[in-house]
Protein backbone atom coordinates (compact mmCIF):
# COMPACT_ATOMS: atom_id res chain seq x y z
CA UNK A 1 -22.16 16.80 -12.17
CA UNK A 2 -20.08 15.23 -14.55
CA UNK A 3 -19.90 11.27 -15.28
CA UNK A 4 -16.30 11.18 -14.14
CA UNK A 5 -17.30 13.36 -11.08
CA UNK A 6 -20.09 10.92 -10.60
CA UNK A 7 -18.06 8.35 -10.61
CA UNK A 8 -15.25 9.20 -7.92
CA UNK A 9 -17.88 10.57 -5.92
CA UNK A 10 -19.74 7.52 -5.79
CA UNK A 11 -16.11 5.55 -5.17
CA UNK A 12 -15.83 7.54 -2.15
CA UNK A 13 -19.77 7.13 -1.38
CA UNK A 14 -18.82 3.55 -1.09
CA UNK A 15 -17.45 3.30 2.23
CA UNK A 16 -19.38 1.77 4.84
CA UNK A 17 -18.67 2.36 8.97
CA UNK A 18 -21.28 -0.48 9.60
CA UNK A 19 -19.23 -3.49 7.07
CA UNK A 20 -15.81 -2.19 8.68
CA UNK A 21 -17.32 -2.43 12.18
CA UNK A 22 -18.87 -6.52 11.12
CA UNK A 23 -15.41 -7.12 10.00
CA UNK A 24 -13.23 -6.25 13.10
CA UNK A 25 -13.53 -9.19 15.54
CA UNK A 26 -12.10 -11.14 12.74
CA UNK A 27 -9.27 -8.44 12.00
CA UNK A 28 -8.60 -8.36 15.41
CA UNK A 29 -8.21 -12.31 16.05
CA UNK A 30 -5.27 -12.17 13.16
CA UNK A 31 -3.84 -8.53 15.21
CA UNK A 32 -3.72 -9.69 18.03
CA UNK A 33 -3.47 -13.76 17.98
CA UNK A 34 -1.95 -14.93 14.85
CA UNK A 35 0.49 -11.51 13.90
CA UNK A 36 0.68 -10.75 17.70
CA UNK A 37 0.79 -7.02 16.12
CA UNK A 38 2.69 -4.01 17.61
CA UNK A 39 2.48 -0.33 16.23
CA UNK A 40 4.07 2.67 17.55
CA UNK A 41 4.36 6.41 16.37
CA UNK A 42 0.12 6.95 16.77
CA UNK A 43 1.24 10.07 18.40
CA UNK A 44 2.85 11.43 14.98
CA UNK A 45 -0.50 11.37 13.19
CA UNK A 46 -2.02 14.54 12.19
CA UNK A 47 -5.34 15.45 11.48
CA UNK A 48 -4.95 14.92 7.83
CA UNK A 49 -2.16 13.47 5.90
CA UNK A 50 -1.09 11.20 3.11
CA UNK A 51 0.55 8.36 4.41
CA UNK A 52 2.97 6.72 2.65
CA UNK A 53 4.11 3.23 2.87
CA UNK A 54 6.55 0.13 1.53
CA UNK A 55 4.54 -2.83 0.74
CA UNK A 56 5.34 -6.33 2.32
CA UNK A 57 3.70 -9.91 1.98
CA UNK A 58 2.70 -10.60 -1.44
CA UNK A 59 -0.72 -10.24 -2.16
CA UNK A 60 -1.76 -10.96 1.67
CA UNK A 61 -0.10 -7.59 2.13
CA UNK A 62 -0.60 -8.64 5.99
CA UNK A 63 1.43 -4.97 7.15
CA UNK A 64 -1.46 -3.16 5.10
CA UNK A 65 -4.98 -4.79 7.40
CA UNK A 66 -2.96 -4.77 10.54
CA UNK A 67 -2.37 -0.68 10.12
CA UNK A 68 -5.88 -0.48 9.27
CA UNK A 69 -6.86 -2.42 12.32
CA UNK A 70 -4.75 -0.07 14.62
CA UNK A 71 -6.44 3.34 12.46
CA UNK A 72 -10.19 1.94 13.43
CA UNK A 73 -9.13 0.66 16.83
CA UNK A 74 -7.54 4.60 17.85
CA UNK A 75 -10.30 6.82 15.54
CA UNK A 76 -13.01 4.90 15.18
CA UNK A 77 -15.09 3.81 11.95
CA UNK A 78 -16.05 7.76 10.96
CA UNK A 79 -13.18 8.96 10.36
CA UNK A 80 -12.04 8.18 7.07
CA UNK A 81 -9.02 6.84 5.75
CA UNK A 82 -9.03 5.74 2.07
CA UNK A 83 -6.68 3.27 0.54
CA UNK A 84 -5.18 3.38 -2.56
CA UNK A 85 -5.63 -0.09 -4.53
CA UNK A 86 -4.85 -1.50 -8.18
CA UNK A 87 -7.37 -1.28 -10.57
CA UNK A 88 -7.28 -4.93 -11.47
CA UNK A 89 -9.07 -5.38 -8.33
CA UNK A 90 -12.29 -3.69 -9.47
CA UNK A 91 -11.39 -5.65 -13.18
CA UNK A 92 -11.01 -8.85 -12.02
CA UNK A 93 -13.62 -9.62 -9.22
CA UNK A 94 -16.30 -7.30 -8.91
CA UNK A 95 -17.52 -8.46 -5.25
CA UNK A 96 -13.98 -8.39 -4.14
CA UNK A 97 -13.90 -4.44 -5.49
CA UNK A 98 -17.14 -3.64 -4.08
CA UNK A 99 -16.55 -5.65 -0.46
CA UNK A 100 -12.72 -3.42 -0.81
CA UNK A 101 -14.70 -0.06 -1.35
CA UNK A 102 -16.97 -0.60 1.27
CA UNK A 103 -13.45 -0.85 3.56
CA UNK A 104 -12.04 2.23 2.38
CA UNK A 105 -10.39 1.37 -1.04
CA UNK A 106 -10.74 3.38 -3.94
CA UNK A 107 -8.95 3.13 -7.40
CA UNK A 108 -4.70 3.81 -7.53
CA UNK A 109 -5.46 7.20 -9.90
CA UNK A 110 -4.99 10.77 -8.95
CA UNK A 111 -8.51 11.72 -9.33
CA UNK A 112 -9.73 9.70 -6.21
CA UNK A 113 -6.66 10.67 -4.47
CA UNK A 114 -7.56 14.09 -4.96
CA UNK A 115 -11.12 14.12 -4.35
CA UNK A 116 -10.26 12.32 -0.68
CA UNK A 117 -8.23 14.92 0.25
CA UNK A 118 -10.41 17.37 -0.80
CA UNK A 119 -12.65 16.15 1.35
CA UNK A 120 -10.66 16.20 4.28
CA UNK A 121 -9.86 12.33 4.45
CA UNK A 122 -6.36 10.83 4.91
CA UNK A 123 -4.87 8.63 2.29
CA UNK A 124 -2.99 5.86 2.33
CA UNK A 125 -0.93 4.64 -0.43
CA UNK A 126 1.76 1.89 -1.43
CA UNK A 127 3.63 3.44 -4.79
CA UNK A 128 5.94 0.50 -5.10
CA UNK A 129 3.01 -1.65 -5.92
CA UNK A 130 3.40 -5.06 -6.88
CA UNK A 131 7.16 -5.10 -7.63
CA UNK A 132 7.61 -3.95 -4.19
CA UNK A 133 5.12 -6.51 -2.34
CA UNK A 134 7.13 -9.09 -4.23
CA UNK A 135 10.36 -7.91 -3.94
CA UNK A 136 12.98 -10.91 -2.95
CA UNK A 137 13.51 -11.77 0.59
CA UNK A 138 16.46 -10.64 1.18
CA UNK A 139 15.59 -7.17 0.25
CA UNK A 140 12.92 -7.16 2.82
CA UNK A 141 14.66 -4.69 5.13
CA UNK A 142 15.02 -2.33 2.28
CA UNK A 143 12.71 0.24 0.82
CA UNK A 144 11.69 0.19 -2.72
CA UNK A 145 8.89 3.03 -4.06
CA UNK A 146 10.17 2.21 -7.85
CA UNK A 147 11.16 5.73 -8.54
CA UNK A 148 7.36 6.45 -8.46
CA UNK A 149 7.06 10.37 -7.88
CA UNK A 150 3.24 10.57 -8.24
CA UNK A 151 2.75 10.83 -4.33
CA UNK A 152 4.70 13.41 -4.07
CA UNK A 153 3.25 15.15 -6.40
CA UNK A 154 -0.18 14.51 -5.16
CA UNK A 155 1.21 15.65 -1.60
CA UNK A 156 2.32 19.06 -2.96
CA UNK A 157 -0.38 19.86 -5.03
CA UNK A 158 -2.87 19.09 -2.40
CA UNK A 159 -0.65 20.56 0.03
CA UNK A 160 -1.34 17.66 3.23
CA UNK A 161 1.82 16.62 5.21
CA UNK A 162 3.55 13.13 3.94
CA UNK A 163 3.79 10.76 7.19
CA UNK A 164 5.67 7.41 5.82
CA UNK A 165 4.75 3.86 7.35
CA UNK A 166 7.13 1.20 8.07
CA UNK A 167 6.85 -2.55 9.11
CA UNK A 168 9.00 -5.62 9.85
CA UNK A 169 8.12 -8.98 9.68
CA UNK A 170 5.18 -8.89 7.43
CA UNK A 171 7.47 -9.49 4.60
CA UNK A 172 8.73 -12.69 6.50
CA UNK A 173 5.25 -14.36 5.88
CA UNK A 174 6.09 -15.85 3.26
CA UNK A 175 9.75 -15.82 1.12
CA UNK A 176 9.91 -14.63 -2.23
CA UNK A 177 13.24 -16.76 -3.92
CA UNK A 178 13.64 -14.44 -6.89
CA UNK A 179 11.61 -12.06 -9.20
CA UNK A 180 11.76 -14.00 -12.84
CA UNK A 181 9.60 -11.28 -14.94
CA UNK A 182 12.26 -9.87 -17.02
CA UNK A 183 12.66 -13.70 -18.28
CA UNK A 184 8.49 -14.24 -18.40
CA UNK A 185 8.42 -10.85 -20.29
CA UNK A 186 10.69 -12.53 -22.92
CA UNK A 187 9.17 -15.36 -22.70
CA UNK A 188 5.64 -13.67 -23.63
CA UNK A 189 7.10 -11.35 -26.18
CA UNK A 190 7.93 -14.83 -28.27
CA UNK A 191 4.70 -15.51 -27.69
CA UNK A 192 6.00 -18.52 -25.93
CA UNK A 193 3.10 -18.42 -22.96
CA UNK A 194 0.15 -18.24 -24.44
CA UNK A 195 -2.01 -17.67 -21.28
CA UNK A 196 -0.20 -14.72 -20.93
CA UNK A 197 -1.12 -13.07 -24.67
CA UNK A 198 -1.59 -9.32 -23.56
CA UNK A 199 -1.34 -9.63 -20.49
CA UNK A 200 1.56 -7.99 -18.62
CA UNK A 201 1.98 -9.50 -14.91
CA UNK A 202 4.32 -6.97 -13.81
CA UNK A 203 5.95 -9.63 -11.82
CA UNK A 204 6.56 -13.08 -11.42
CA UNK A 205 7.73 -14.29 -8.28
CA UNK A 206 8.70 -17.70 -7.03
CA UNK A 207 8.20 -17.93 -3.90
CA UNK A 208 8.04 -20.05 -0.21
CA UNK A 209 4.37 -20.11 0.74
CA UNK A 210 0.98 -21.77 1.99
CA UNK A 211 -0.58 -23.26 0.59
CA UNK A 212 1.77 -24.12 -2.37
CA UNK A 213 5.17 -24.80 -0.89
CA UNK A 214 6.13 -23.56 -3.85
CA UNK A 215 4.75 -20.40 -5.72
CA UNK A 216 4.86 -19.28 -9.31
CA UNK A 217 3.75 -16.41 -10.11
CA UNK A 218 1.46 -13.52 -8.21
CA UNK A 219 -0.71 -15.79 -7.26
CA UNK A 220 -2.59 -15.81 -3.72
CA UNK A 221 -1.28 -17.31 -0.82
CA UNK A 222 -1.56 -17.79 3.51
CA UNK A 223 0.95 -16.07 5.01
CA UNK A 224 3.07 -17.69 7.94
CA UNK A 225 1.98 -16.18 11.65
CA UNK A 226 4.79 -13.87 12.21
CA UNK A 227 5.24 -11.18 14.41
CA UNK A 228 4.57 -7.74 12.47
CA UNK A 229 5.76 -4.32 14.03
CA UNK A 230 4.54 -1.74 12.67
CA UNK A 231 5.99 2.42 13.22
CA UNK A 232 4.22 5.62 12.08
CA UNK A 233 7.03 8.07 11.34
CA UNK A 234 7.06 11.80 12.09
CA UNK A 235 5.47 13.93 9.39
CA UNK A 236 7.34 15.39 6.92
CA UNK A 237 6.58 18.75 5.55
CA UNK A 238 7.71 20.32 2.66
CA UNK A 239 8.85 23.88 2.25
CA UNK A 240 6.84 24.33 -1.16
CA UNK A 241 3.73 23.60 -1.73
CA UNK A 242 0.93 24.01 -4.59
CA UNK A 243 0.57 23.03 -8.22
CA UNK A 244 3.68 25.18 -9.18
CA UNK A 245 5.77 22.84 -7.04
CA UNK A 246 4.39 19.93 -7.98
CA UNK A 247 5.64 20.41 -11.98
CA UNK A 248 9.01 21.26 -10.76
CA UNK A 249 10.44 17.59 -11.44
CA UNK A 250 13.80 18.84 -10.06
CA UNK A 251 12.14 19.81 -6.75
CA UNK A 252 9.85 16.74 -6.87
CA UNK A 253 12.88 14.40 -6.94
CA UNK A 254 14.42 16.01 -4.37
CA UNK A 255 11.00 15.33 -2.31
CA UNK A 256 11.16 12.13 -3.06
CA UNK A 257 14.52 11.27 -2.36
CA UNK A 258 13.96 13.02 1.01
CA UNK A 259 11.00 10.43 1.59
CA UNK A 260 12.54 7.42 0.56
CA UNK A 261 15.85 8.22 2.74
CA UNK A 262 13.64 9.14 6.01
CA UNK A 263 11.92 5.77 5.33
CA UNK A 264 14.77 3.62 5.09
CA UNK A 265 16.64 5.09 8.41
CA UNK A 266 13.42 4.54 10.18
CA UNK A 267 13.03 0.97 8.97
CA UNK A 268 16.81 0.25 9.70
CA UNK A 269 16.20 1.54 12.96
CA UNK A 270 12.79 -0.70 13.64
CA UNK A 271 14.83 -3.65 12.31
CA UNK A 272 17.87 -3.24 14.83
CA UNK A 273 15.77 -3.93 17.58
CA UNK A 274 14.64 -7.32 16.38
């Protein structure tokens, strides 16, 4: 076996039924008592799929545990379902990257993502990533993947359904005033913010939040108790599949264009009935 084979294999390796299962009554309090959680759609998920969703809640990412919650409450601790996460995670607390593995989360690169699915796991995965988690408030009822066609890819190459995820109210936990990183970036370029000397923070939101009151930057916060609702959307299925699709970037748009559109009429439709 390879070192890099090693290595994903032992990523994977890393989840643990028995932590999940000491962590649930505490999940649980926050699904059912402080986010008073609803999900709908469970009857839309297949056996295997990559699941596709639009990140709300800062760093909290509240939408993210409470799916998770609803996934061990319906199929148990054995069957997996692996989580897509940043890198920096792993980078910039090691405990916090082991106690994530042992919960399902394995490195945001296409080499875990494929070795998952190869093993007949589900995957879950946010591709707006941080710029999406922090988008501004009042784009919260809109969905933003960044233009970010690597899931698709992944989906046709591997050749598993795509079933998108959609929430409201988790991005209400908290309000994010405006996204200043275009004016940070600048601001670092002149070398102006020197605790920020090669370091790009991709953004830099200010935002409405516990504990802070006010908060600068994507930096950690509580999130407000609000109601989340949560809907698993029907599968879609693509016509081609393979690695042939996959490098046609005309078809891969299209995919992906497809996705994003079935996302946002599901979310607009979740929303109306708030």
């Amino acid at each position: 076996m390879t070192s890099s084979r090693y290595v994903v294999e032992a990523a994977l390796a890393q989840r643990d039924p028995k932590v999940i299962a000491s962590l649930m009554p505490k999940w649980e309090w926050f699904y059912d008592h402080y986010f008073r959680t609803r999900t709908d759609g469970w009857h839309h998920v297949p056996q295997q799929a990559l699941f596709v969703g639009s990140h709300n809640g800062g760093l909290a990412a509240p939408d993210l545990l409470m799916l998770m919650v609803d996934w061990f409450r319906r199929f148990g601790y054995e069957r997996p379902m692996y989580g897509l996460m940043h890198t920096k995670v792993w980078q910039g607390n090691p405990d916090v990257g082991h106690l994530a593995g042992q919960c399902g989360a394995i490195p945001a690169q296409p080499k875990y993502a494929i070795a998952a699915l190869q093993r007949g796991a589900s995957v879950l995965v946010f591709p707006g990533g941080a710029q999406d988690v922090f988008r501004p408030h009042r784009q919260r009822h809109q969905i933003e993947l960044m233009g970010r066609t690597g899931f698709i890819k992944l989906a046709l190459r591997e050749q598993v359904p795509i079933v998108p995820v959609i929430s409201s109210g988790a991005h209400d936990t908290f309000i994010v005033l405006e996204d200043c990183y275009e004016q940070v970036k600048w601001l670092n370029q002149q070398g102006m913010l020197p605790w920020f000397k090669g370091v790009d923070p991709e953004v830099f939101p200010i935002y409405i939040g516990l504990p802070w009151g006010i908060g600068i930057g994507p930096i950690p916060h509580i999130p407000w108790p609000n109601q989340i609702h949560t809907r698993i959307c029907p599968p879609i299925v693509f016509e081609r599949t393979g690695r042939d699709a996959a490098k046609d970037r005309r078809y891969v748009q299209q995919c992906y264009d497809h996705v994003v559109s079935q996302m946002q009429y599901h979310l607009t439709q979740l929303v109306a009935i708030h």
